[in-house]
C-alpha atoms as a PDB file:
ATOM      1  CA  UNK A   1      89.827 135.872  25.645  1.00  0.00           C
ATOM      2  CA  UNK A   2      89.791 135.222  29.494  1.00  0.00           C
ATOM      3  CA  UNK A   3      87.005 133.855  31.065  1.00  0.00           C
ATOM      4  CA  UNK A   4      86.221 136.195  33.320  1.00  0.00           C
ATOM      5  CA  UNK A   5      86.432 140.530  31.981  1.00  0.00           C
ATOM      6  CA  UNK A   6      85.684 143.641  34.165  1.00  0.00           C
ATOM      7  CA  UNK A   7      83.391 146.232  33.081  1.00  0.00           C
ATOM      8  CA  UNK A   8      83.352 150.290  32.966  1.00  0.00           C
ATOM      9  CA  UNK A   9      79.365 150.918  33.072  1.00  0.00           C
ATOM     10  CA  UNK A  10      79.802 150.914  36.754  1.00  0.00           C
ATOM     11  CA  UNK A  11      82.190 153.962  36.542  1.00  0.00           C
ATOM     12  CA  UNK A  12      79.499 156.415  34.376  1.00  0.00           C
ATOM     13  CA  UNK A  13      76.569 155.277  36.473  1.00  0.00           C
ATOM     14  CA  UNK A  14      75.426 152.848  33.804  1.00  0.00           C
ATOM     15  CA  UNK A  15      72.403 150.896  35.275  1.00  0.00           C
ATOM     16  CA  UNK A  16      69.763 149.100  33.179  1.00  0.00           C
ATOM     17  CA  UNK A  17      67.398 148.787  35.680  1.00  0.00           C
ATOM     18  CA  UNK A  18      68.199 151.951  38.896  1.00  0.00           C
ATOM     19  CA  UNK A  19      68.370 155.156  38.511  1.00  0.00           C
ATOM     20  CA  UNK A  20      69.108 155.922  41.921  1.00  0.00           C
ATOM     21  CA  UNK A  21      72.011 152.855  42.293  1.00  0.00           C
ATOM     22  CA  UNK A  22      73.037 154.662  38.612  1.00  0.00           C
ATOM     23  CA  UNK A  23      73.023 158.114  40.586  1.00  0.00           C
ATOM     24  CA  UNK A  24      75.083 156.371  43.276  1.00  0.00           C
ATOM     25  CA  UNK A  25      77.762 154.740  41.370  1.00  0.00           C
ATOM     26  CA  UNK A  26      78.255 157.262  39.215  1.00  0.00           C
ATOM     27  CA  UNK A  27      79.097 159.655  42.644  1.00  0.00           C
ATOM     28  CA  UNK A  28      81.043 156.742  43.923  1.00  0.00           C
ATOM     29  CA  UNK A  29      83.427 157.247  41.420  1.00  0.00           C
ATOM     30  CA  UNK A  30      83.311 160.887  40.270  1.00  0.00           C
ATOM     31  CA  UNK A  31      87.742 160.788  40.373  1.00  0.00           C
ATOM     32  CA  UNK A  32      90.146 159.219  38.642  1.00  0.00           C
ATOM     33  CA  UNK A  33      92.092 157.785  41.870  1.00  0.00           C
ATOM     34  CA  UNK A  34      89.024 155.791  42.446  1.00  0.00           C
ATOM     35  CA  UNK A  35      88.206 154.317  39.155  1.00  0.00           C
ATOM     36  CA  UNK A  36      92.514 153.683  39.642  1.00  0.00           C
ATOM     37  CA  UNK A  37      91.838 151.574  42.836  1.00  0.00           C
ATOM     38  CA  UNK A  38      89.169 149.770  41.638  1.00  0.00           C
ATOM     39  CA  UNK A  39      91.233 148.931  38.984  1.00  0.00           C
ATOM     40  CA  UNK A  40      94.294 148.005  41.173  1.00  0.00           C
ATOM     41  CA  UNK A  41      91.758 145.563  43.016  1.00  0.00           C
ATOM     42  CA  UNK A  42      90.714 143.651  40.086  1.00  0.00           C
ATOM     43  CA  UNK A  43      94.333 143.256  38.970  1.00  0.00           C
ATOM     44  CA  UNK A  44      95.271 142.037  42.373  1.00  0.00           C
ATOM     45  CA  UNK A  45      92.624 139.450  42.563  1.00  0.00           C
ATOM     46  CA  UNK A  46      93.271 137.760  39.246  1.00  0.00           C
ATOM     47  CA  UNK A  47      90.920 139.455  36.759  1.00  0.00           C
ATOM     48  CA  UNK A  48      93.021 140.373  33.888  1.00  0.00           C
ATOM     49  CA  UNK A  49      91.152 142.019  31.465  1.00  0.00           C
ATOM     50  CA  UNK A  50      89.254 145.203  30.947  1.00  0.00           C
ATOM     51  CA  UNK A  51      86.432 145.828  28.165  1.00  0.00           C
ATOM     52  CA  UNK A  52      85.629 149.717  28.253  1.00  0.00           C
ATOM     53  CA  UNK A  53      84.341 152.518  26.218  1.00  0.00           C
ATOM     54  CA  UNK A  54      87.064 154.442  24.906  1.00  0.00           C
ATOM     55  CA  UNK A  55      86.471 157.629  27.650  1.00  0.00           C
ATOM     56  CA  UNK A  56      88.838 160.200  27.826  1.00  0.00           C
ATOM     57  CA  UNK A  57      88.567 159.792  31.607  1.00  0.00           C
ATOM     58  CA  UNK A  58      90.784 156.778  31.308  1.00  0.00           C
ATOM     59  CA  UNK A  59      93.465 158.345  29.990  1.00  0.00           C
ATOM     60  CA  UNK A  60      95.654 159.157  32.567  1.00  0.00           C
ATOM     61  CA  UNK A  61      94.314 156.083  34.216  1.00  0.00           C
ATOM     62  CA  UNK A  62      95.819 154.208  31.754  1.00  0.00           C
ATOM     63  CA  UNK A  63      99.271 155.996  31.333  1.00  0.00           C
ATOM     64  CA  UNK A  64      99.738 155.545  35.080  1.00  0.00           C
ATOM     65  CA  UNK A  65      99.291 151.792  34.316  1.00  0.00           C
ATOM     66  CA  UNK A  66     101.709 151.098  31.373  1.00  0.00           C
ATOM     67  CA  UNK A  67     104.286 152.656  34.022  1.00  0.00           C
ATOM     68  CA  UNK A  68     103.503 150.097  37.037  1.00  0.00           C
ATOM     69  CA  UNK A  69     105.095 146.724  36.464  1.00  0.00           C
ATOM     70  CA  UNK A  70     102.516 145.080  38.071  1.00  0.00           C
ATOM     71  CA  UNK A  71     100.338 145.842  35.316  1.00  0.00           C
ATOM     72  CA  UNK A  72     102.484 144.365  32.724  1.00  0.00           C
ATOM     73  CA  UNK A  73      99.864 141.186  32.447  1.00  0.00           C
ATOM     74  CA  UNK A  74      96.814 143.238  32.594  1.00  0.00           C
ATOM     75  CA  UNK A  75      94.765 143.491  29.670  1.00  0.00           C
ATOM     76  CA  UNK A  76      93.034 146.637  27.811  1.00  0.00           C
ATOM     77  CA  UNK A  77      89.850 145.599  25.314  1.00  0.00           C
ATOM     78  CA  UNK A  78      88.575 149.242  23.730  1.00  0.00           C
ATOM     79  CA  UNK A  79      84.840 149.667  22.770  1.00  0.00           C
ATOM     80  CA  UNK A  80      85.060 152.153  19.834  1.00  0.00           C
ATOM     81  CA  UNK A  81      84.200 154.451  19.077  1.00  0.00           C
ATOM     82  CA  UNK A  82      82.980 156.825  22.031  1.00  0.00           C
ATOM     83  CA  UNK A  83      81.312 159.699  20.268  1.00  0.00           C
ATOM     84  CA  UNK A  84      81.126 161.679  22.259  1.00  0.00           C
ATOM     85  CA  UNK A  85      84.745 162.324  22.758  1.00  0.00           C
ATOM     86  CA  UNK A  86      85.365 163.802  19.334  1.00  0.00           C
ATOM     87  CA  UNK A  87      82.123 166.236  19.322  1.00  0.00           C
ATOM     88  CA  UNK A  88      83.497 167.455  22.743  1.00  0.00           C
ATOM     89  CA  UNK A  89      87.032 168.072  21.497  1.00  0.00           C
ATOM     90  CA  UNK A  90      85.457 169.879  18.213  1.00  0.00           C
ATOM     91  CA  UNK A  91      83.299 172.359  20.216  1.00  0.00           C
ATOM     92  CA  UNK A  92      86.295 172.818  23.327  1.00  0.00           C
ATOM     93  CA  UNK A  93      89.435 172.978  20.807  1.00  0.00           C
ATOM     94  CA  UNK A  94      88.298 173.360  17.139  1.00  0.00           C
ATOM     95  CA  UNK A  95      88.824 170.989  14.294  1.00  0.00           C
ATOM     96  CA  UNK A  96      92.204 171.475  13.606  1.00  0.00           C
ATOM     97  CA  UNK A  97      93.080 171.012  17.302  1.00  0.00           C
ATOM     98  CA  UNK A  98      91.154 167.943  17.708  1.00  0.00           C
ATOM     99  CA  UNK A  99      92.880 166.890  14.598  1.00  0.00           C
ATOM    100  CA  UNK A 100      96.118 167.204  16.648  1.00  0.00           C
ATOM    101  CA  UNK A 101      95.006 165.394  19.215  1.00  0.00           C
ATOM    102  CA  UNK A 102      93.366 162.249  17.824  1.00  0.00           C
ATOM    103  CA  UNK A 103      94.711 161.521  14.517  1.00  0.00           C
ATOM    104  CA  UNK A 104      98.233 160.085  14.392  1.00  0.00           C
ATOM    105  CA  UNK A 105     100.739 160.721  11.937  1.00  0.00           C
ATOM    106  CA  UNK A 106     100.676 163.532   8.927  1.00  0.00           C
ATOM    107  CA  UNK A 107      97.500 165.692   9.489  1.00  0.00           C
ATOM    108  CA  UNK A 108      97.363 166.890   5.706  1.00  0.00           C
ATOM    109  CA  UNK A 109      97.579 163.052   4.760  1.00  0.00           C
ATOM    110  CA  UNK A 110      94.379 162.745   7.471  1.00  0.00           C
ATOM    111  CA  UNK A 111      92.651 165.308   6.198  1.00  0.00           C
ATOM    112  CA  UNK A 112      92.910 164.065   2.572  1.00  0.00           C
ATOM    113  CA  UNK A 113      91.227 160.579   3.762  1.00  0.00           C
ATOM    114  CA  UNK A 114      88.203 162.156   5.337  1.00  0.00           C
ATOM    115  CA  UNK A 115      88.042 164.122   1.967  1.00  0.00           C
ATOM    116  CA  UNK A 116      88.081 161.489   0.322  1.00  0.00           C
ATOM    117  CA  UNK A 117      85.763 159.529   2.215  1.00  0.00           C
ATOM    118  CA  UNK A 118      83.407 162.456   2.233  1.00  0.00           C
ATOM    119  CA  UNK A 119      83.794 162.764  -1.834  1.00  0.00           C
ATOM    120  CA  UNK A 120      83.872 158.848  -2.749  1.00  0.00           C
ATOM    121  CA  UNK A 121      80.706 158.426   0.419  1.00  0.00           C
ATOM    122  CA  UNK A 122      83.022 155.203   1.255  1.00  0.00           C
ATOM    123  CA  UNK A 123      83.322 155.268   5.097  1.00  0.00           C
ATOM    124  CA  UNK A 124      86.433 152.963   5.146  1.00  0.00           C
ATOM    125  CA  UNK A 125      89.326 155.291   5.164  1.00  0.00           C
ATOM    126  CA  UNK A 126      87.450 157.206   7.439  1.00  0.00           C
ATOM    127  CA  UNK A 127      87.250 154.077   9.900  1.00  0.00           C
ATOM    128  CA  UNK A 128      90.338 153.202  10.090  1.00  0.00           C
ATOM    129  CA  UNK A 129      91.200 156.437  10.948  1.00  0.00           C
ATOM    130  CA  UNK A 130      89.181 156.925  13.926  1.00  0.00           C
ATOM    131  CA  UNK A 131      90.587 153.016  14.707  1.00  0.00           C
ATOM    132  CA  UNK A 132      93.946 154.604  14.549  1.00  0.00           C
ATOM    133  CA  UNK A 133      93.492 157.379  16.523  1.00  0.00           C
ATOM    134  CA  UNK A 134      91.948 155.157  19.404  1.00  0.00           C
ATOM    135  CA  UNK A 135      95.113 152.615  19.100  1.00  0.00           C
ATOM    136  CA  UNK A 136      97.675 156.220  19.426  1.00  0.00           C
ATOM    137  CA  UNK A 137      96.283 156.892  23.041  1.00  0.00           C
ATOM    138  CA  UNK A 138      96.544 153.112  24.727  1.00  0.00           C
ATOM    139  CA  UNK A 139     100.373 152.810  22.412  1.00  0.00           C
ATOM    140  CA  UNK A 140     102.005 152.307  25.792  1.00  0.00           C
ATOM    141  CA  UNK A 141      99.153 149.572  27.046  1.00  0.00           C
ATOM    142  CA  UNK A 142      98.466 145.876  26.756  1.00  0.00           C
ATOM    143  CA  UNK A 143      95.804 145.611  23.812  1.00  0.00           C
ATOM    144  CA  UNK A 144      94.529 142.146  23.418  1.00  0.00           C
ATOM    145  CA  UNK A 145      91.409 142.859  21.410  1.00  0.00           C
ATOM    146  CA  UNK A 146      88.914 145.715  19.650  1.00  0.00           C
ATOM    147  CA  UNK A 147      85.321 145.691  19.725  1.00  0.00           C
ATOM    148  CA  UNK A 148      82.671 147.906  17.270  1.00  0.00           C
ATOM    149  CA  UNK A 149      80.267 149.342  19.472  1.00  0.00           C
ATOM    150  CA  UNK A 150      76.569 148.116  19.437  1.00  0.00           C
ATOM    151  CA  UNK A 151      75.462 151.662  18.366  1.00  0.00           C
ATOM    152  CA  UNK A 152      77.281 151.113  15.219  1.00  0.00           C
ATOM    153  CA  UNK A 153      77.132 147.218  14.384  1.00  0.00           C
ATOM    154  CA  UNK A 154      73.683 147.510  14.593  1.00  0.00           C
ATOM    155  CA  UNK A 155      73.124 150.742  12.724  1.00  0.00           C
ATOM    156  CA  UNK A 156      75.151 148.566   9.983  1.00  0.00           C
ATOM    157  CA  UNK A 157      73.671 146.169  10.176  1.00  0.00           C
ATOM    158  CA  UNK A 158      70.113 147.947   9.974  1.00  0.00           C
ATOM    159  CA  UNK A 159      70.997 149.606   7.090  1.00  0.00           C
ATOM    160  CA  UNK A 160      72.831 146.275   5.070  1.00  0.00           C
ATOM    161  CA  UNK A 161      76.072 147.575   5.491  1.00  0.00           C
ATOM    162  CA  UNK A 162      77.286 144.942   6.756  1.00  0.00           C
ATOM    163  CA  UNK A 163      80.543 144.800   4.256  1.00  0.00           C
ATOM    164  CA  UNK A 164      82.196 147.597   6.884  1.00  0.00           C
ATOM    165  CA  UNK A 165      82.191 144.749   9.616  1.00  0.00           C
ATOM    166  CA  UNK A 166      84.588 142.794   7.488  1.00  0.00           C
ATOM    167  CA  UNK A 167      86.547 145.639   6.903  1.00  0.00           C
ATOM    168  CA  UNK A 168      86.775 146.791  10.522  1.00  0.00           C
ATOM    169  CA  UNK A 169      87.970 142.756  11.172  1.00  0.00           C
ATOM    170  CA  UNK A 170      90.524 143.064   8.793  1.00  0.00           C
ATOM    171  CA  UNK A 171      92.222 146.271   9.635  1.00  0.00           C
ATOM    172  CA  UNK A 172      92.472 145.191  13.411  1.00  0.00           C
ATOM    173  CA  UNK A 173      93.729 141.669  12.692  1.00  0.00           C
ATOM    174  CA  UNK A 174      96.113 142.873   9.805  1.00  0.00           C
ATOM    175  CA  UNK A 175      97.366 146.017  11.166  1.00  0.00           C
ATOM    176  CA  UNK A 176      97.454 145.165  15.253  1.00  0.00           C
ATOM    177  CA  UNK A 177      97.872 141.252  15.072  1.00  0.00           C
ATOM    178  CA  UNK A 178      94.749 141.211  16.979  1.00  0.00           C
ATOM    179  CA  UNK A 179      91.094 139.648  17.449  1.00  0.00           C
ATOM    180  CA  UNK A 180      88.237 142.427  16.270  1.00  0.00           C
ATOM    181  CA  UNK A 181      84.923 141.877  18.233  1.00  0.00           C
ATOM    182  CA  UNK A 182      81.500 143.315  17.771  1.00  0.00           C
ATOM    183  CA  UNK A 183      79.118 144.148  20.380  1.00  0.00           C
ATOM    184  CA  UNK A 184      75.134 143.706  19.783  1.00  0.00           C
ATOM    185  CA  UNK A 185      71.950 143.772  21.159  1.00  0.00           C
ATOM    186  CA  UNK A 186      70.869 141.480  18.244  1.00  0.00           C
ATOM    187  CA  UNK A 187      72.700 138.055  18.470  1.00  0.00           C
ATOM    188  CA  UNK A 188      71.086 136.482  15.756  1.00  0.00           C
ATOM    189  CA  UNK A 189      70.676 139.156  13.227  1.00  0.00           C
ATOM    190  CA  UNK A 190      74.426 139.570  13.922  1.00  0.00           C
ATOM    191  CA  UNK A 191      75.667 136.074  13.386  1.00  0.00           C
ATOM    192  CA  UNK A 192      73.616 135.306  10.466  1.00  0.00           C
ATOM    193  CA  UNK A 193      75.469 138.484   8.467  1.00  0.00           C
ATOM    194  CA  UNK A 194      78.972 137.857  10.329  1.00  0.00           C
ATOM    195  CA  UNK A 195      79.012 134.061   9.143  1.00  0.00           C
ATOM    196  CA  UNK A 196      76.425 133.254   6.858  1.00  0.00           C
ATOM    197  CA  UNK A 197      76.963 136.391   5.046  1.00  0.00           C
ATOM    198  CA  UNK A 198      80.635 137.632   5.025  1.00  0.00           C
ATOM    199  CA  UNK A 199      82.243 134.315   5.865  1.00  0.00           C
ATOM    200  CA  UNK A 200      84.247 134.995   9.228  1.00  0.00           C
ATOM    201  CA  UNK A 201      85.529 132.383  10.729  1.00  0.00           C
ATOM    202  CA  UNK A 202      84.392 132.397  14.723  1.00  0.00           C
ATOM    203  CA  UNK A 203      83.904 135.678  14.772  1.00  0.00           C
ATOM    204  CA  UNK A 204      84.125 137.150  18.652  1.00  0.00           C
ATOM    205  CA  UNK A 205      80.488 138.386  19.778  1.00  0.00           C
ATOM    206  CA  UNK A 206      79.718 140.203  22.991  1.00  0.00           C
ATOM    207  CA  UNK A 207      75.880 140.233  23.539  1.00  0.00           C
ATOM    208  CA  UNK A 208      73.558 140.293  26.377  1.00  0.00           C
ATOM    209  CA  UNK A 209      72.754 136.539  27.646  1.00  0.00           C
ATOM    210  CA  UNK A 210      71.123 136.191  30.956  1.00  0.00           C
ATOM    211  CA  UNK A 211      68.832 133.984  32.691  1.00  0.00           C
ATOM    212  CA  UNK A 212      65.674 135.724  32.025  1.00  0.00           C
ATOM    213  CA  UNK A 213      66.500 137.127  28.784  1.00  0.00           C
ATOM    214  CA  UNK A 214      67.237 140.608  28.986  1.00  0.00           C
ATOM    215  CA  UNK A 215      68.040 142.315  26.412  1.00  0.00           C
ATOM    216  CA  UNK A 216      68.146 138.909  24.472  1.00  0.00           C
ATOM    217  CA  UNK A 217      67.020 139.440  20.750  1.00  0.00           C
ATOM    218  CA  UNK A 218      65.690 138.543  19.141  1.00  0.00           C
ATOM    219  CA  UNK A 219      64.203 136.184  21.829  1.00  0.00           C
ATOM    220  CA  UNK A 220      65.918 133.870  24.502  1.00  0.00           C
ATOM    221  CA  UNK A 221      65.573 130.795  22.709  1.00  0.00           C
ATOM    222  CA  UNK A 222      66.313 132.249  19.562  1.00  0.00           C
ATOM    223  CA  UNK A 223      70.119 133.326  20.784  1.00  0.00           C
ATOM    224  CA  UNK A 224      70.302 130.042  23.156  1.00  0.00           C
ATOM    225  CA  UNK A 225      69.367 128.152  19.957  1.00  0.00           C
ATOM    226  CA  UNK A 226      72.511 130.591  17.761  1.00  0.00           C
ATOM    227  CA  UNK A 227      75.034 129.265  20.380  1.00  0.00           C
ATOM    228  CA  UNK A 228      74.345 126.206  20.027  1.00  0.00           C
ATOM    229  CA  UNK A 229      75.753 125.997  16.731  1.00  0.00           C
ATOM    230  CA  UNK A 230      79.201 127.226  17.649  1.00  0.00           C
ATOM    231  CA  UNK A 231      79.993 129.416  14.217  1.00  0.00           C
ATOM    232  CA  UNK A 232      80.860 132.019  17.085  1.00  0.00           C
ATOM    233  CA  UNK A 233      83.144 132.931  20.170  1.00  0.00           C
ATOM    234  CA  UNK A 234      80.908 134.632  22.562  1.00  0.00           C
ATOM    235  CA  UNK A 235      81.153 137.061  25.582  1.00  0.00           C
ATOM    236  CA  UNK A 236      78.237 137.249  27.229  1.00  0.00           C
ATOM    237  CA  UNK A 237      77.295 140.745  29.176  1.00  0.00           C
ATOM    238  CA  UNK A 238      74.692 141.859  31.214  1.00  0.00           C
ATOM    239  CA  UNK A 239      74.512 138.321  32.639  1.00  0.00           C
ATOM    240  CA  UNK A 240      73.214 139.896  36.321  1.00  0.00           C
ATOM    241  CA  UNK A 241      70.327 141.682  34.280  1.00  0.00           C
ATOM    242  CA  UNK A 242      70.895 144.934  36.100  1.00  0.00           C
ATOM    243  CA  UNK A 243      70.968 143.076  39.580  1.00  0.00           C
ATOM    244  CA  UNK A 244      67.380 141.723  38.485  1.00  0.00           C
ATOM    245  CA  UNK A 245      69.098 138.013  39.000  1.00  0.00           C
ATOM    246  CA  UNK A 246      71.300 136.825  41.917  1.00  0.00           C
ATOM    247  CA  UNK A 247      74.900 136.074  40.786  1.00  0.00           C
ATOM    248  CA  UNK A 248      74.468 132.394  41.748  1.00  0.00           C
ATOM    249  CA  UNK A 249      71.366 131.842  39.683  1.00  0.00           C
ATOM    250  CA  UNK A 250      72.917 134.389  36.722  1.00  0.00           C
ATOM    251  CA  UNK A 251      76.087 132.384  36.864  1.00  0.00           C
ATOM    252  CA  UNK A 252      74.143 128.828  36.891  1.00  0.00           C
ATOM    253  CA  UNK A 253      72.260 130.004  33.437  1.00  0.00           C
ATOM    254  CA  UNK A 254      75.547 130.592  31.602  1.00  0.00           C
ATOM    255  CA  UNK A 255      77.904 127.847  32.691  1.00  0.00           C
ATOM    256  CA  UNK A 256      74.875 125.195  31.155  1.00  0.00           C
ATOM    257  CA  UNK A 257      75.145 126.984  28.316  1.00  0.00           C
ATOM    258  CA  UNK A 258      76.536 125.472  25.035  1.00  0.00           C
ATOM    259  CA  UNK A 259      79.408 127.840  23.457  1.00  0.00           C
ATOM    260  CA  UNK A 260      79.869 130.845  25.998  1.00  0.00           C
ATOM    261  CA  UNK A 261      83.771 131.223  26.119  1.00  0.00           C
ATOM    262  CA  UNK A 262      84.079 134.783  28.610  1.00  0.00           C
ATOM    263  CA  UNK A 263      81.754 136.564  30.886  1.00  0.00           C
ATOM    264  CA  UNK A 264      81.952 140.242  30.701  1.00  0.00           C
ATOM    265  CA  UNK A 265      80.778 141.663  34.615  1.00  0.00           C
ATOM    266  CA  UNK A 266      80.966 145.098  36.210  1.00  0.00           C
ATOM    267  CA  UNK A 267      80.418 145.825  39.932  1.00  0.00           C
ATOM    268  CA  UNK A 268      81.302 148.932  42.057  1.00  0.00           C
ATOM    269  CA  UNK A 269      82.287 147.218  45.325  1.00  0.00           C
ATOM    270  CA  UNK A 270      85.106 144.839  45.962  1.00  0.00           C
ATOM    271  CA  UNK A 271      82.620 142.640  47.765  1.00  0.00           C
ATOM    272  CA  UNK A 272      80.953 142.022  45.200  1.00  0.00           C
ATOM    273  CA  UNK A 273      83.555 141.934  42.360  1.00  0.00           C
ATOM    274  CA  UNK A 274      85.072 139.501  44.466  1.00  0.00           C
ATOM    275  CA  UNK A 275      81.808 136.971  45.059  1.00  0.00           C
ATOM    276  CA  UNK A 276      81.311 137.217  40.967  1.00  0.00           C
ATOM    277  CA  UNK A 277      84.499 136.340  40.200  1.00  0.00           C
ATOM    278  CA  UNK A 278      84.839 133.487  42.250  1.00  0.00           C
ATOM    279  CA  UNK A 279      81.143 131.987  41.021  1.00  0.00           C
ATOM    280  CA  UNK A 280      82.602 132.459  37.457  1.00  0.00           C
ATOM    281  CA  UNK A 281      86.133 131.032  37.741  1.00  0.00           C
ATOM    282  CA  UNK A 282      84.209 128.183  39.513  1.00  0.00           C
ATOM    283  CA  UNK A 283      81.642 127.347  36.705  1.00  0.00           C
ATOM    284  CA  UNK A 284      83.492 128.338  33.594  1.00  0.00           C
END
């Protein structure tokens, strides 16, 4: 992982904390070109990776990319899956269409795995599936890692599933020769099943770690207490608290910090990109 990744929420008026600055960035960026240029900007100042929700707005952002050279170093990190996306496609194109569109290879092959799944209730086949599909649409792009959305790690973990974490690990690492990450809003909870219980070894985390412990759980000494054993790589996110902390205090926090390896940021203006970046690359 770098040490320093860019951020989508920015681009869907994602805003823990302002619904108005929400309103505003989400109108800030309302077409593609501009999510493009932003984009373009990051590239250009040295930020080479991207962690985003797998949006069907990026699409053509993306296959505009894998055909500019100066991309070539630039690295994509999908958040899977988006919901959204497939219930969309279902009620827009029908099953069989959406079929078409997401799920590589044979269809009747496809459709025999969610049958399956549906008839055995074992998820997996199902999973890798929808991995699959994801993995068709950035084929042309610079992968360097996946990540399980919090939605879903959680909800596993809540209901002691936690076997379909390993699973997920293995089919990215065997099948794409790359790292599988998992993105919580319980650090702890999610360590203690991803080590302790399943064995991984370092397994990548992306959690919310911030001076005044936002969306730090179960408590902020509690997850400061969880890095400090090092059983994990970490990313932490939301490290500005929704603008609640300057960058140079936010920054401060998490470079005397045992254990945090990459800093996952988002910010609308290059301004501001720019200042992060260069109090991260500084401390870390």
């Amino acid at each position: 992982m770098d040490k320093v990744i860019f951020g989508d929420n920015q681009f869907f008026g994602v805003n823990h904390k302002s619904e108005s600055k929400a309103a505003k960035q989400l109108d800030a960026f309302q077409s593609e070109e501009k999510i493009y240029n932003s984009l373009d900007y990051v590239n250009e100042i040295g930020i080479k990776s991207f962690m985003f929700t797998t949006h069907d707005r990026f699409d053509p952002i993306f296959e505009r990319m894998s055909r500019e050279a100066k991309f070539n170093d630039f690295k994509l990190i999908p958040c899977m899956p988006y919901a959204h996306k497939y219930a969309n496609a279902m009620v827009d194109m029908g099953i069989f269409k959406a079929m078409g569109k997401f799920i590589p290879g044979s269809k009747v092959v496809a459709a025999s795995k969610v049958t399956m799944s549906a008839i055995t209730a074992n998820p997996v086949p199902l999973m890798k599936l929808l991995i699959d599909s994801e993995m068709k649409l950035l084929k042309n792009n610079n992968v360097s890692a996946i990540f399980l959305q919090n939605i879903v790690v959680d909800l596993l973990l809540g209901l002691g599933a936690e076997f379909l974490l390993a699973e997920f690990s293995e089919h990215v690492e065997k099948k794409y020769g790359i790292q599988a990450g998992f993105i919580t809003m319980n650090h702890v909870k999610l360590t203690d099943a991803l080590v302790g219980n399943l064995g991984l070894n370092k397994p990548l985390i992306c959690s919310g770690i911030n001076k005044v412990g936002f969306r730090m759980n179960p408590g902020q000494k509690e997850v400061e207490d969880c890095l400090a054993k090092g059983t994990t790589e970490n990313i932490a996110m939301s490290i500005l608290a929704s603008g609640a902390i300057k960058p140079e205090e936010a920054v401060d926090y998490i470079a005397n910090l045992p254990n945090v390896n990459s800093v996952l940021f988002g910010a609308s203006s290059p301004k501001n990109i720019s200042h992060t970046n260069g109090l991260l690359l500084e401390a870390l």
